[in-house]
Protein backbone atom coordinates (compact mmCIF):
# COMPACT_ATOMS: atom_id res chain seq x y z
CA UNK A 1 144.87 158.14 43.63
CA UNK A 2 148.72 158.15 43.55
CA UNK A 3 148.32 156.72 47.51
CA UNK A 4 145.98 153.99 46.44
CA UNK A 5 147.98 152.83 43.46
CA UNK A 6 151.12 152.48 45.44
CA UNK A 7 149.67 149.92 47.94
CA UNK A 8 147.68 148.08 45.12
CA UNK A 9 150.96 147.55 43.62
CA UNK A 10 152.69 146.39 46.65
CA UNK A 11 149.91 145.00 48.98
CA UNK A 12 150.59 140.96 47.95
CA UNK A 13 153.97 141.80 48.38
CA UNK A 14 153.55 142.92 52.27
CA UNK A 15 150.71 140.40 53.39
CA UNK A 16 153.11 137.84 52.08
CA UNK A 17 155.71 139.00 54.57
CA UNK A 18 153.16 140.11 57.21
CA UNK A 19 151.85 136.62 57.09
CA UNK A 20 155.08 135.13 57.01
CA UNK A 21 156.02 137.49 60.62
CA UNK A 22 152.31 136.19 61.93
CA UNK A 23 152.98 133.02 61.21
CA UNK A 24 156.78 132.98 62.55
CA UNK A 25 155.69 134.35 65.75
CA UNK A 26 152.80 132.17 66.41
CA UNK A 27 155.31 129.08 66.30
CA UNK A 28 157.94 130.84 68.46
CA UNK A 29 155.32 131.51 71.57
CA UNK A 30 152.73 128.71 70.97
CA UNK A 31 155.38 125.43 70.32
CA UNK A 32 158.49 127.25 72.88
CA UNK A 33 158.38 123.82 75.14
CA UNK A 34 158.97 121.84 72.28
CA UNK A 35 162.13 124.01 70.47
CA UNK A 36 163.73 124.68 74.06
CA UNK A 37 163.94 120.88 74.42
CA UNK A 38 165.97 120.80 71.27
CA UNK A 39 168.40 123.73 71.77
CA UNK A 40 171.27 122.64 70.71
CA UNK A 41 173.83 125.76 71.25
CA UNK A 42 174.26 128.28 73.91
CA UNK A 43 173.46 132.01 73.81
CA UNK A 44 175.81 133.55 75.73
CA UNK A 45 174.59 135.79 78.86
CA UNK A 46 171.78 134.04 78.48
CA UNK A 47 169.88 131.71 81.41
CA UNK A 48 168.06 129.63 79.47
CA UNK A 49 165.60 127.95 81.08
CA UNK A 50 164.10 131.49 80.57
CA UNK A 51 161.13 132.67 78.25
CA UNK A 52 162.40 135.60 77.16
CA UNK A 53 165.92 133.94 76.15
CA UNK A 54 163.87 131.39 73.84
CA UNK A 55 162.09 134.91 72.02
CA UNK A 56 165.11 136.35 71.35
CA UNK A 57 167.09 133.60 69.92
CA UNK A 58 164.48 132.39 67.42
CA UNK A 59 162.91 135.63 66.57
CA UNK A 60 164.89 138.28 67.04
CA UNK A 61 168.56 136.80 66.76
CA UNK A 62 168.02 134.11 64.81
CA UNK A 63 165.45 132.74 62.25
CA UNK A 64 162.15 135.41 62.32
CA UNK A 65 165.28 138.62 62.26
CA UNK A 66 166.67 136.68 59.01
CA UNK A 67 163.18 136.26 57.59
CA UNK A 68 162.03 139.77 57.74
CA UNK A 69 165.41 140.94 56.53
CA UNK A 70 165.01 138.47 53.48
CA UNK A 71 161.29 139.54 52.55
CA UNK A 72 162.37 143.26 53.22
CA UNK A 73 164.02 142.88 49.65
CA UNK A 74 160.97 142.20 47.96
CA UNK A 75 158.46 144.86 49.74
CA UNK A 76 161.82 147.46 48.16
CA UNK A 77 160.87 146.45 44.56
CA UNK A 78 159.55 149.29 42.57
CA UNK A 79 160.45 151.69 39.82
CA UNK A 80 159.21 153.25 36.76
CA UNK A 81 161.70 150.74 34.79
CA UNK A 82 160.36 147.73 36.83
CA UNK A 83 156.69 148.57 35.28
CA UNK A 84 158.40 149.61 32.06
CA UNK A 85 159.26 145.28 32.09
CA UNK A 86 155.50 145.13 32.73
CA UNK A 87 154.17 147.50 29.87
CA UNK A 88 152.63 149.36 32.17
CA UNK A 89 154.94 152.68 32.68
CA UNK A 90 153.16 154.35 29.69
CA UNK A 91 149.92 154.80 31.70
CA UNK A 92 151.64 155.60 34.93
CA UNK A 93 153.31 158.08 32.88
CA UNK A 94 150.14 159.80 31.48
CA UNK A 95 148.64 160.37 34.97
CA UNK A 96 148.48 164.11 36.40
CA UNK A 97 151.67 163.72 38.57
CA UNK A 98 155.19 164.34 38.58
CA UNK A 99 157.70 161.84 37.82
CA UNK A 100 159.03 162.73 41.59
CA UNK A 101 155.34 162.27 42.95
CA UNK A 102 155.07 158.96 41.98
CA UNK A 103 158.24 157.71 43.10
CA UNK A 104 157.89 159.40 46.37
CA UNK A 105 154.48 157.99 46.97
CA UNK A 106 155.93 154.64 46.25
CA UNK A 107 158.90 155.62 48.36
CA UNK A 108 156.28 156.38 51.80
CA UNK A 109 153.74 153.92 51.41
CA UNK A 110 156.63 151.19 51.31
CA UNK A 111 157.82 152.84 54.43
CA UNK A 112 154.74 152.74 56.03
CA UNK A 113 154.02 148.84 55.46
CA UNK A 114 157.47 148.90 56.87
CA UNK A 115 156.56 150.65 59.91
CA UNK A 116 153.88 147.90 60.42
CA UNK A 117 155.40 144.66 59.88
CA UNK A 118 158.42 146.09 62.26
CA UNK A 119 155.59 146.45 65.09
CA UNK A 120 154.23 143.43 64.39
CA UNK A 121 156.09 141.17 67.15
CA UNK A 122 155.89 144.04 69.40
CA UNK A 123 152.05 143.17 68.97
CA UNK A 124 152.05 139.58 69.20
CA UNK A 125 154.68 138.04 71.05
CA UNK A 126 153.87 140.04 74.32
CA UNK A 127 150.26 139.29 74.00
CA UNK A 128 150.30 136.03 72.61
CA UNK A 129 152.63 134.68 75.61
CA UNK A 130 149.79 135.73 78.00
CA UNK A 131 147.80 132.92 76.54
CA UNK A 132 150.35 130.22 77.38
CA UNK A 133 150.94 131.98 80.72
CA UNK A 134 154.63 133.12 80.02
CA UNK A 135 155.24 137.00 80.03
CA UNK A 136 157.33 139.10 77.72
CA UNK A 137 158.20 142.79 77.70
CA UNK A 138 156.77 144.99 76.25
CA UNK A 139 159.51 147.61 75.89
CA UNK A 140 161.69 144.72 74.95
CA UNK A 141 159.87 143.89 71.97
CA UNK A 142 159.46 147.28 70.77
CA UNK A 143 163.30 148.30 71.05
CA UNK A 144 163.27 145.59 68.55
CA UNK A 145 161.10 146.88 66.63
CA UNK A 146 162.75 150.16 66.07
CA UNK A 147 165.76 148.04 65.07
CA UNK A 148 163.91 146.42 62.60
CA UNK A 149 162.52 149.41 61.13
CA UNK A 150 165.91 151.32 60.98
CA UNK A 151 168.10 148.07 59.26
CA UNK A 152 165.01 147.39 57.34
CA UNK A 153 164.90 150.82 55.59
CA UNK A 154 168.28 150.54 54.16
CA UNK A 155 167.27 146.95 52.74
CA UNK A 156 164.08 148.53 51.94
CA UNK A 157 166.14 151.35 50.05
CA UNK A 158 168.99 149.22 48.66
CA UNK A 159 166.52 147.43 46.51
CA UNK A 160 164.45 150.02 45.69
CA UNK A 161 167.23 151.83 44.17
CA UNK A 162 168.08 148.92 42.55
CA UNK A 163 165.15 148.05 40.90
CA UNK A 164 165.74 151.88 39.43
CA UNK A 165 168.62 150.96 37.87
CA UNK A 166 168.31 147.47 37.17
CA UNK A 167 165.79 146.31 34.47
CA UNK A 168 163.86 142.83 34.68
CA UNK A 169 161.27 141.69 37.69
CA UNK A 170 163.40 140.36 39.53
CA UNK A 171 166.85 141.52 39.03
CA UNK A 172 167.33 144.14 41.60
CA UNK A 173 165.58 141.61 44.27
CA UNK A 174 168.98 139.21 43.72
CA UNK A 175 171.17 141.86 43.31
CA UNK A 176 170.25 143.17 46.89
CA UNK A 177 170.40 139.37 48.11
CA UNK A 178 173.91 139.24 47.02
CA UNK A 179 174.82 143.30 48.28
CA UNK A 180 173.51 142.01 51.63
CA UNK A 181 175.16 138.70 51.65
CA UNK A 182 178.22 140.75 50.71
CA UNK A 183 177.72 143.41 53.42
CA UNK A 184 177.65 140.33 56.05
CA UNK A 185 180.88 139.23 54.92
CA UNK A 186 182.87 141.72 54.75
CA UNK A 187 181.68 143.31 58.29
CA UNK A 188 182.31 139.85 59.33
CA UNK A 189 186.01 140.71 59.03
CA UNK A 190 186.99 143.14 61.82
CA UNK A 191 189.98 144.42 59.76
CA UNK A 192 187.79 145.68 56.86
CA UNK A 193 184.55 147.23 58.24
CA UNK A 194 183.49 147.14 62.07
CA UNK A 195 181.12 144.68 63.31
CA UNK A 196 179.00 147.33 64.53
CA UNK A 197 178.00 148.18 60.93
CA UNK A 198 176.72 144.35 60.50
CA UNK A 199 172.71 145.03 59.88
CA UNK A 200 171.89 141.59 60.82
CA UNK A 201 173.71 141.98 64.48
CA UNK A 202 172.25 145.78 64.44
CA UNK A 203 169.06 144.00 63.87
CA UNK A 204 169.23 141.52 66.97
CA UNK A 205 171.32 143.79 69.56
CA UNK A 206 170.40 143.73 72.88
CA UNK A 207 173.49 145.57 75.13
CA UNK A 208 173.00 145.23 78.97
CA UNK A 209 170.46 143.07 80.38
CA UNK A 210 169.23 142.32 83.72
CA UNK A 211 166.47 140.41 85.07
CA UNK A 212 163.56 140.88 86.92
CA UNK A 213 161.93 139.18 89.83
CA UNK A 214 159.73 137.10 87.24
CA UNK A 215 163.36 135.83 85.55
CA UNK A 216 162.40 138.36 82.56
CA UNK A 217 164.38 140.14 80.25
CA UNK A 218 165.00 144.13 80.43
CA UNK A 219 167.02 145.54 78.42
CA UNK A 220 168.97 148.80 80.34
CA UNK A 221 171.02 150.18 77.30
CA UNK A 222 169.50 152.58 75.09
CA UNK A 223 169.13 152.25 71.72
CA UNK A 224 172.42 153.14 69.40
CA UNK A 225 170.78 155.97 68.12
CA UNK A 226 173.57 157.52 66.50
CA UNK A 227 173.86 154.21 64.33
CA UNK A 228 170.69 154.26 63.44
CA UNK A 229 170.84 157.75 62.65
CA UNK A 230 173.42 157.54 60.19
CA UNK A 231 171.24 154.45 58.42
CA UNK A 232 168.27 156.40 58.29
CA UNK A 233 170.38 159.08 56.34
CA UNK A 234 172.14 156.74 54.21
CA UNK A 235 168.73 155.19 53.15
CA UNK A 236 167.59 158.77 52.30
CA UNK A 237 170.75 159.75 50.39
CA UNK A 238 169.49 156.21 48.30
CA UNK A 239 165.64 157.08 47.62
CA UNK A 240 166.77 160.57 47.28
CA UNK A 241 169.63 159.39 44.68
CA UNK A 242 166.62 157.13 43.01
CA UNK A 243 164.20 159.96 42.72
CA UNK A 244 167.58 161.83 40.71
CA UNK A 245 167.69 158.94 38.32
CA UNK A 246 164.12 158.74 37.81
CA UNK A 247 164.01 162.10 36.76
CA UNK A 248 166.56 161.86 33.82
CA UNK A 249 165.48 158.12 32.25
CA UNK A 250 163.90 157.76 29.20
CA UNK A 251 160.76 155.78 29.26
């Protein structure tokens, strides 16, 4: 019951965003002639007259990465105090579950429709470039994928703690807007906090490349898993930090 609760609560929420990825990456493969006409800037290391250059700058280093990080916010909203707003905590309250159930289960199924809308270029782009005869990797498109999941669940976590502390429906959703804007800034300053720890250039990094026969992408670095390591854990210090405060309010 808990299961099914959590993804009535938050199912508009992700087919909004998975409709929104859908939608992104049926423009990026099925109108490429027309954009690459119009490019007006250069990606560096980049030939591009090639396919695989036009993916990456519109979906996963440009517009579609900025999209999913945006929408990320609002898939992270959730909370005992955000359905106290709603008059609706009292019931939640008086099912046969813990405090910690309930925000756990909120906690995984987000995760989970997290897990999906990450691999849901990986599912499209490759095969929907087979229909206008271009070829994309595979393995490219899910390296991405993973770095979408792993920035993601930080955003993901940032405003679900938020929306612990914060009261209103959509408070925590700006506040994380403005902790990520901030976050972009100041890595944006080498001096303060190294680029590396940008999420948005975490989100679109590609290392080495070479190309194939075809004049296709590969990617040959691996994926910076220590990095993404130490997000993972700082997004479960935050949900387990939001399960903490859970457990002490007073509904």
């Amino acid at each position: 019951m808990l299961w099914y609760k959590a993804w009535r609560e938050s199912r508009t929420r992700f087919w909004v965003i998975a409709l929104a990825v859908i939608g992104f990456s049926l423009f990026v493969v099925l109108f490429h002639s027309t954009i690459q006409s119009g490019l007006s800037y250069p990606l560096r290391g980049f030939r591009e007259d090639t396919y695989s250059a036009h993916v990456y700058k519109f979906m996963y280093s440009g517009t579609g990465k900025g999209i999913f990080a945006f929408l990320v916010i609002f898939l992270g909203l959730g909370g005992l105090l955000r359905e106290q707003t709603r008059r609706t905590a009292v019931f939640t309250l008086a099912l046969p579950a813990t405090r910690v159930q309930l925000v756990v289960t909120q906690i995984v199924v987000g995760l989970l429709e997290l897990a999906t809308l990450s691999l849901l270029p990986a599912l499209l782009i490759p095969a929907l470039s087979m229909m206008v005869h271009q070829y994309y990797p595979l393995g490219e498109a899910l390296h991405f994928s993973i770095l979408w999941f792993a920035c993601g669940s930080i955003i993901f976590a940032t405003a679900f703690l938020l929306s612990v502390i914060l009261r209103g429906e959509y408070t925590a959703a700006v506040a994380c807007y403005v902790a990520l804007f901030l976050e972009l800034v100041i890595s944006s300053w080498p001096s303060l906090l190294p680029h590396r720890l940008n999420l948005m250039w975490t989100m679109g990094e590609f290392g080495t490349m070479h190309w194939d026969a075809e004049h296709s992408l590969l990617l040959t670095d691996p994926l910076p898993e220590m990095r993404l390591l130490t997000i993972m854990l700082i997004a479960l210090g935050m949900f387990v930090f939001a399960v903490h405060i859970t457990k002490k309010q007073d509904f």
